[in-house]
C-alpha atoms as a PDB file:
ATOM      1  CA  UNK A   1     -11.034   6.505   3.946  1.00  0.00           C
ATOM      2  CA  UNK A   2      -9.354   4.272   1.848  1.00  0.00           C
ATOM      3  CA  UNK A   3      -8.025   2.104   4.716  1.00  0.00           C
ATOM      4  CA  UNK A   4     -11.713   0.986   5.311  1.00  0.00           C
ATOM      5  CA  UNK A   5     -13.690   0.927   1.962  1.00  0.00           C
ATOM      6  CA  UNK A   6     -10.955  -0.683   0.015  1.00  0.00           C
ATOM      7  CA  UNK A   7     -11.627  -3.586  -1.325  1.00  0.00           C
ATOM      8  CA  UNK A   8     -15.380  -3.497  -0.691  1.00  0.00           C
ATOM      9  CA  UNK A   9     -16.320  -0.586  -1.413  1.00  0.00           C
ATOM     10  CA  UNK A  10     -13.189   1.230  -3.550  1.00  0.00           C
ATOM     11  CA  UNK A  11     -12.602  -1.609  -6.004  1.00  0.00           C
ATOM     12  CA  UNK A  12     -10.804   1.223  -8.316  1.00  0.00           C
ATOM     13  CA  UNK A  13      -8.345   2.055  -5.774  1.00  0.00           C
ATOM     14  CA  UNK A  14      -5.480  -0.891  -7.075  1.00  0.00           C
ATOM     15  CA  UNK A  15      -5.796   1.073 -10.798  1.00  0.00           C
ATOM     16  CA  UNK A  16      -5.794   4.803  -9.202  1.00  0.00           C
ATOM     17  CA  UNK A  17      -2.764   3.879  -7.165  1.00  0.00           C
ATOM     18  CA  UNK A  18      -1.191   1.564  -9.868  1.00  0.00           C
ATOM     19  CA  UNK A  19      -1.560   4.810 -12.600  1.00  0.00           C
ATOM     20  CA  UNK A  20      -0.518   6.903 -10.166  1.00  0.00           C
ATOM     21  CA  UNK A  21       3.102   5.442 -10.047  1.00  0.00           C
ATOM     22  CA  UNK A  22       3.880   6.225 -13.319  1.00  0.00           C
ATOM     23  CA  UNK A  23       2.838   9.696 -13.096  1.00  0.00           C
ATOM     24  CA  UNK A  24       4.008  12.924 -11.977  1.00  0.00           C
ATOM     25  CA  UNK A  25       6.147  13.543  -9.016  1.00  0.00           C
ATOM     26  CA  UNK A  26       3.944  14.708  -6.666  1.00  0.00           C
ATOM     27  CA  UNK A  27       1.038  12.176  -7.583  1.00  0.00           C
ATOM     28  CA  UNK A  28       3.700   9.354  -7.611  1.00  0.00           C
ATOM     29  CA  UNK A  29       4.759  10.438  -4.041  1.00  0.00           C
ATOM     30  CA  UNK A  30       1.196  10.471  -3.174  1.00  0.00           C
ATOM     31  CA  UNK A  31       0.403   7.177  -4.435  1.00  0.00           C
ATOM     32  CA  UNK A  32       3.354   5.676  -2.935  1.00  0.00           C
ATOM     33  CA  UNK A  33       2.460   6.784   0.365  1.00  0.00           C
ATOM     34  CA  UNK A  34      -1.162   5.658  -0.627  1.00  0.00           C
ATOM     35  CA  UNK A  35       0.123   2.071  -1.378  1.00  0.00           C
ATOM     36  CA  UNK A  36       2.220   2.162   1.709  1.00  0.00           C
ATOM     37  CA  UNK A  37      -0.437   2.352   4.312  1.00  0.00           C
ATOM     38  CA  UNK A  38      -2.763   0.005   1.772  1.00  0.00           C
ATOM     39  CA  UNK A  39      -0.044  -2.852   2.044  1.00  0.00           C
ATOM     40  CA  UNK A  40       0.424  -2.123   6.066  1.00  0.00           C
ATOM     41  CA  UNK A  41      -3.414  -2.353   6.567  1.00  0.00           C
ATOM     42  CA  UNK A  42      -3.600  -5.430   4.794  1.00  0.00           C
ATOM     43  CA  UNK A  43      -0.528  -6.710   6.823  1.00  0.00           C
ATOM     44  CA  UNK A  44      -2.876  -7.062  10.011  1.00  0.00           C
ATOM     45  CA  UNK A  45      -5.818  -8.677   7.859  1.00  0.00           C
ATOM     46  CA  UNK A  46      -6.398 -13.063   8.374  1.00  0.00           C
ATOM     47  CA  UNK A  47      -4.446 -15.018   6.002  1.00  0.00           C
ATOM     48  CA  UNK A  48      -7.616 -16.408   4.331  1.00  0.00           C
ATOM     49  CA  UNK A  49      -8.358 -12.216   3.145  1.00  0.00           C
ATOM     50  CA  UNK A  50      -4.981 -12.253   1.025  1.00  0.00           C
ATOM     51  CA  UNK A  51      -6.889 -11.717  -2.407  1.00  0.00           C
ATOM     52  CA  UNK A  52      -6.767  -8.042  -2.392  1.00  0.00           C
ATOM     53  CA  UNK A  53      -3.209  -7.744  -0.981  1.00  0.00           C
ATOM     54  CA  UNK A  54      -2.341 -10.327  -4.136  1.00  0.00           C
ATOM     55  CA  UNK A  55      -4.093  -8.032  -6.180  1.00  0.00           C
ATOM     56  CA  UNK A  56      -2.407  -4.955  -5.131  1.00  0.00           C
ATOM     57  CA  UNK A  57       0.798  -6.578  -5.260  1.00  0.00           C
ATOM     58  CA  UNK A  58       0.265  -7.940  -9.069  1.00  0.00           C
ATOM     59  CA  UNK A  59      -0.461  -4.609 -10.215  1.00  0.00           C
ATOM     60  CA  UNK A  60       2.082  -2.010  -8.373  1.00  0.00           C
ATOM     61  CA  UNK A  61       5.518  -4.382  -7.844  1.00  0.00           C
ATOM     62  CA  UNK A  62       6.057  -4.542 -12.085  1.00  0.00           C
ATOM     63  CA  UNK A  63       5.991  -0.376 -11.661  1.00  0.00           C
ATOM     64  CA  UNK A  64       7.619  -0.258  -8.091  1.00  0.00           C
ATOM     65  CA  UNK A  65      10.460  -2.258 -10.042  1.00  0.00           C
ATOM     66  CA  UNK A  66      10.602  -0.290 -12.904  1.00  0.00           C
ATOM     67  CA  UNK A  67      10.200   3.444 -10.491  1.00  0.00           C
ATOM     68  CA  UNK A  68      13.603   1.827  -7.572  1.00  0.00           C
ATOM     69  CA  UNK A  69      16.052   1.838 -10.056  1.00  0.00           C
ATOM     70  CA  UNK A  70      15.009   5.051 -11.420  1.00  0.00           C
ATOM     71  CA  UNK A  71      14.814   6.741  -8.074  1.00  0.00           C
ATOM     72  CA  UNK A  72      17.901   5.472  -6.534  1.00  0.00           C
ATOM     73  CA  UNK A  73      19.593   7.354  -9.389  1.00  0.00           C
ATOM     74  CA  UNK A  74      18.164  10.213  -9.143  1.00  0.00           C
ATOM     75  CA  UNK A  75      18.601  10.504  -4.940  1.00  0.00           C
ATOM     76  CA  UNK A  76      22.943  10.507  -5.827  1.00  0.00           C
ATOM     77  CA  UNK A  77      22.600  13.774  -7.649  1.00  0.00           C
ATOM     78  CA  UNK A  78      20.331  16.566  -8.733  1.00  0.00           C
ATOM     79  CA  UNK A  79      18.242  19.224  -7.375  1.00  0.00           C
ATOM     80  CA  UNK A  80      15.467  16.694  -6.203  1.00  0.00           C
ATOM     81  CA  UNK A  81      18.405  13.933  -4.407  1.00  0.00           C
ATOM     82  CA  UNK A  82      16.372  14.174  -1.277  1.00  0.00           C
ATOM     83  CA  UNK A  83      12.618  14.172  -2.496  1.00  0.00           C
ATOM     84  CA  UNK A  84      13.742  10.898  -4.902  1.00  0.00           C
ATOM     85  CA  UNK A  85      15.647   9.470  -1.553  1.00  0.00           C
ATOM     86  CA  UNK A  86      12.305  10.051   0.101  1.00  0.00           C
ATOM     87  CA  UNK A  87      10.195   8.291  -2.288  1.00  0.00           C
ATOM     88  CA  UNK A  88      12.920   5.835  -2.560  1.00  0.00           C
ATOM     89  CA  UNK A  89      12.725   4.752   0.984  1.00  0.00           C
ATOM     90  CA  UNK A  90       8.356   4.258   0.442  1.00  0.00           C
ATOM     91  CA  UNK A  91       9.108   1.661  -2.032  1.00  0.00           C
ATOM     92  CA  UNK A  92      11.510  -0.296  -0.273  1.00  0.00           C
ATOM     93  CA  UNK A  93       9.101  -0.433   3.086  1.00  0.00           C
ATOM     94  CA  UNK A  94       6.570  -1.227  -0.100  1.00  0.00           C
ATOM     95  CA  UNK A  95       8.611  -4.256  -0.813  1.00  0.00           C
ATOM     96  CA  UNK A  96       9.402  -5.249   2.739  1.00  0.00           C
ATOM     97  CA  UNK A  97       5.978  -5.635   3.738  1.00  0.00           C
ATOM     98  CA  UNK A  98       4.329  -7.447   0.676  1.00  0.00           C
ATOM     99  CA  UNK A  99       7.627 -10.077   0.578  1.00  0.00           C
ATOM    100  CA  UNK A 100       7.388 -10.006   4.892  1.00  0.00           C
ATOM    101  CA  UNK A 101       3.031 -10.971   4.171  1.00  0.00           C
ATOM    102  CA  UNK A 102       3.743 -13.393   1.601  1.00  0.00           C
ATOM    103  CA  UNK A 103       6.796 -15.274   3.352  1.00  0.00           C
ATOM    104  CA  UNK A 104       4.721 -15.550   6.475  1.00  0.00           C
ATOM    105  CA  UNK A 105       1.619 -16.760   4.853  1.00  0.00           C
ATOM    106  CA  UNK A 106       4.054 -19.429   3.179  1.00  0.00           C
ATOM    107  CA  UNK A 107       5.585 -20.415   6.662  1.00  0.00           C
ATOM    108  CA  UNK A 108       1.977 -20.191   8.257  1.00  0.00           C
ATOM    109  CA  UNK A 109       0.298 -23.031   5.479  1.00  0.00           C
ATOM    110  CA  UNK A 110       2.978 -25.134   4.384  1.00  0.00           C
ATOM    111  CA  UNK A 111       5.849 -25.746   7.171  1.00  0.00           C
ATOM    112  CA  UNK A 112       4.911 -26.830  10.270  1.00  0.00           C
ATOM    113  CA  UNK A 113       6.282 -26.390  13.605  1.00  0.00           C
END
């Protein structure tokens, strides 16, 4: 659902998945898969609809910084290593596809080839 009412007609959604990062495990996980298939949607949209990927991106990569550090440590150890290593590996395709949509969008306006 969100895939197609977001940003027109879920305007909330960037808040509900930014609080959900910094919640509990299972609504973190949730959100990060949430954000995951948000950024990869927004991937595929023109270059001249990039105002709700910057949005999304302002308010999620401050807490996606903050929740890598804190997940890598917990994947090396613990009774949850795995289910941190899982959500670990979410935030890193996170970061891969909003730096991979903002370097080509760079490329696309300013260089020329």
């Amino acid at each position: 659902v969100a895939l197609h009412d977001f940003p027109e007609h879920w305007p909330s959604l960037v808040a509900q998945v930014s609080d959900g990062l910094s919640s509990d495990t299972a609504r973190t996980f949730a959100s990060l898969l949430a954000l995951r298939k948000l950024l990869k949607q927004l991937e595929m949209r023109p270059a001249g609809c990039s105002d709700a990927l910057e949005s999304l991106c302002a308010s999620t990569l401050p807490k996606l910084q903050v929740l890598a550090p804190v997940l890598l440590q917990a994947s090396r150890a613990g009774p949850f290593h795995m289910e941190a290593f899982e959500m670990l590996v979410v935030v890193l395709k996170c970061f891969h596809s909003t730096v991979h949509t903002m370097v080509c969008s760079y490329v696309w306006e300013n260089i020329s080839l």
